[in-house]
Protein backbone atom coordinates (compact mmCIF):
# COMPACT_ATOMS: atom_id res chain seq x y z
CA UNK A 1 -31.51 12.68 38.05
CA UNK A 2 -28.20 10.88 38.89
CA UNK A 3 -27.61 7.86 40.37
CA UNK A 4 -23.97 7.26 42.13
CA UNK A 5 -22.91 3.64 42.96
CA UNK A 6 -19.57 3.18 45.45
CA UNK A 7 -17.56 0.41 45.40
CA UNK A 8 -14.46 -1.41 47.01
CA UNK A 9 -14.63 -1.01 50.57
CA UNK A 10 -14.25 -3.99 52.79
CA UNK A 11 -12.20 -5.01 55.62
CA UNK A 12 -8.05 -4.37 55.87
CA UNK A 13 -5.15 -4.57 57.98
CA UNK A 14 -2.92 -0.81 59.46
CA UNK A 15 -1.15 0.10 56.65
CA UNK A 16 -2.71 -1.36 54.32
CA UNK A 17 -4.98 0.01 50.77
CA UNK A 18 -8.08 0.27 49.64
CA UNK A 19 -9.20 1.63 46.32
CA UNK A 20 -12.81 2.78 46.45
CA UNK A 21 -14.93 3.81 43.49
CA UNK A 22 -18.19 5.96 42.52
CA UNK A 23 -19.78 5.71 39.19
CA UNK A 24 -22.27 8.49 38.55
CA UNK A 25 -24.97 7.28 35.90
CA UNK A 26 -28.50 9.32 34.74
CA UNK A 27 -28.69 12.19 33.02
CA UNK A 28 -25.42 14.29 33.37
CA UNK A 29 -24.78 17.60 31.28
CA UNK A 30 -21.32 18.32 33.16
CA UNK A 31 -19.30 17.27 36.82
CA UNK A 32 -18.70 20.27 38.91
CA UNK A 33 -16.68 18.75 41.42
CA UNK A 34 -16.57 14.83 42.70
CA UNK A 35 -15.39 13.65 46.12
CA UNK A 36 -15.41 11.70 48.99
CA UNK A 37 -16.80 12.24 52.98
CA UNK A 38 -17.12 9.86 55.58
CA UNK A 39 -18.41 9.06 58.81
CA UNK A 40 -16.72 6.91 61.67
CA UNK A 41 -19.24 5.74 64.38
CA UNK A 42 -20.75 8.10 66.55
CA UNK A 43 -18.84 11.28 65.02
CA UNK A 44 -19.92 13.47 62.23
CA UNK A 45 -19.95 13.37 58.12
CA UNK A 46 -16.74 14.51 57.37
CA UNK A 47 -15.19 15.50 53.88
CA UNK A 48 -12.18 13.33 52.63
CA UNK A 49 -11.47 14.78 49.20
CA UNK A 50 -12.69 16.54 46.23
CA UNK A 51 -11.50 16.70 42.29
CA UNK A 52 -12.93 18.91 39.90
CA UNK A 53 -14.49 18.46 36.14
CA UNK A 54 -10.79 19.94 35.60
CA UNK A 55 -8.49 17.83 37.43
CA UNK A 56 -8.29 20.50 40.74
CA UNK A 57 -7.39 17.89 43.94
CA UNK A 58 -7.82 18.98 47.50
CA UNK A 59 -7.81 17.06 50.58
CA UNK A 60 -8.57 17.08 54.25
CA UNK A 61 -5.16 17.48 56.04
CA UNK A 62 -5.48 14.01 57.94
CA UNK A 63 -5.55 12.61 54.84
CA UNK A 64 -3.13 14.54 52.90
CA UNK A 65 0.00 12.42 51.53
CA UNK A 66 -1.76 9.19 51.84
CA UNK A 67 -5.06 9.42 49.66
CA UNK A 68 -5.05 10.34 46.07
CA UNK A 69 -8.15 11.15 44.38
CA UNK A 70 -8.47 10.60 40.76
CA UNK A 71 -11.46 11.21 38.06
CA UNK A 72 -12.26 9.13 34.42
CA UNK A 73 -14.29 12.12 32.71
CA UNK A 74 -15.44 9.95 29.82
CA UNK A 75 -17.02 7.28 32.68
CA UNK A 76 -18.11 9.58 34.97
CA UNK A 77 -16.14 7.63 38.02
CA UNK A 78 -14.35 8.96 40.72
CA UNK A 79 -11.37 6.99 42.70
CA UNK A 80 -9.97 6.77 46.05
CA UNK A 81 -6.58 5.69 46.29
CA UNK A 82 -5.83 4.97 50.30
CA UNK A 83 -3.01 4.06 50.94
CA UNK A 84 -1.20 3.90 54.60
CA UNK A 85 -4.26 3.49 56.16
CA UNK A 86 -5.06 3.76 59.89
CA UNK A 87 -7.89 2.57 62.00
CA UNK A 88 -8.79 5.67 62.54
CA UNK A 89 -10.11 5.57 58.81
CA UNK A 90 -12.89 3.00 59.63
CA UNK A 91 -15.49 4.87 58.45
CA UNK A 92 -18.69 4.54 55.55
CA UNK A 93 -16.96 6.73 52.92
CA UNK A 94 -19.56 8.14 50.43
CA UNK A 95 -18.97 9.77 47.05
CA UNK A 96 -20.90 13.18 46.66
CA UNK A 97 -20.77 15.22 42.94
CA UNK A 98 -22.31 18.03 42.28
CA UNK A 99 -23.56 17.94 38.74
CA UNK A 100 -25.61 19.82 36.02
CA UNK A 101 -28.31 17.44 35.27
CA UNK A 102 -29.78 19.97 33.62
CA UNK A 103 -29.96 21.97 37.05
CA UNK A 104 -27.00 22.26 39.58
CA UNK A 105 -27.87 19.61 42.48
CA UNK A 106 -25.93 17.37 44.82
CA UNK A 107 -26.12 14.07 44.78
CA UNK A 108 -24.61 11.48 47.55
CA UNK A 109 -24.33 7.68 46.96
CA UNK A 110 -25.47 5.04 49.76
CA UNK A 111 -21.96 4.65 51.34
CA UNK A 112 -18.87 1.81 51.25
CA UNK A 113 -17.93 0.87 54.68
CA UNK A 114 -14.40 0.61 55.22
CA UNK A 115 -12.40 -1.25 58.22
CA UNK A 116 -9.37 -0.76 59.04
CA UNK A 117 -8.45 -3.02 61.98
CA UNK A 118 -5.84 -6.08 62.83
């Protein structure tokens, strides 16, 4: 089983950063991939970004340029970098990994909300 805990949302002004963070704890043999989705109000989950257990970055293209995803192998913790932000990023952002633990499963934390508004 593993357990993913976000961090480092809160409340920020247009243009603006955030840096969010998910540690994954438990019983972890190896990361497949680590990233972020999110959901505004009333729309649907959305991904954000994903890294791989080797360093492979993609992003959504309304995010592209202004997020950087990054990944701390030894601690198991993935980072969000937003920077530039926009209130159209108000959203809960949850980190997702899909992990070996000893089987291949997804796991989703419980969400960081972020605002972006003035």
């Amino acid at each position: 089983q593993v357990q993913l805990v976000e961090s480092g949302g809160g409340l920020v002004q247009p243009g603006g950063s955030l840096r969010l963070s998910c540690a994954a704890s438990g019983r972890i043999f190896s990361i497949n991939v680590m990233g972020w989705y999110r959901q505004a109000p009333g729309k649907e989950r959305e991904w954000v970004a994903s890294i791989t257990g080797g360093g492979n970055t993609n992003y959504a293209d309304s995010v592209k340029g202004r997020f950087t995803i990054s990944m701390d192998n030894a601690q198991n913790t993935v980072y969000l970098q937003m920077n530039s932000l926009k209130t159209e990023d108000t959203a809960v952002y949850y980190c997702h990994c899909n992990a070996r633990s000893p089987t291949t499963m997804i796991y989703w934390g419980k969400g960081t909300e972020v605002t972006v508004s003035s």
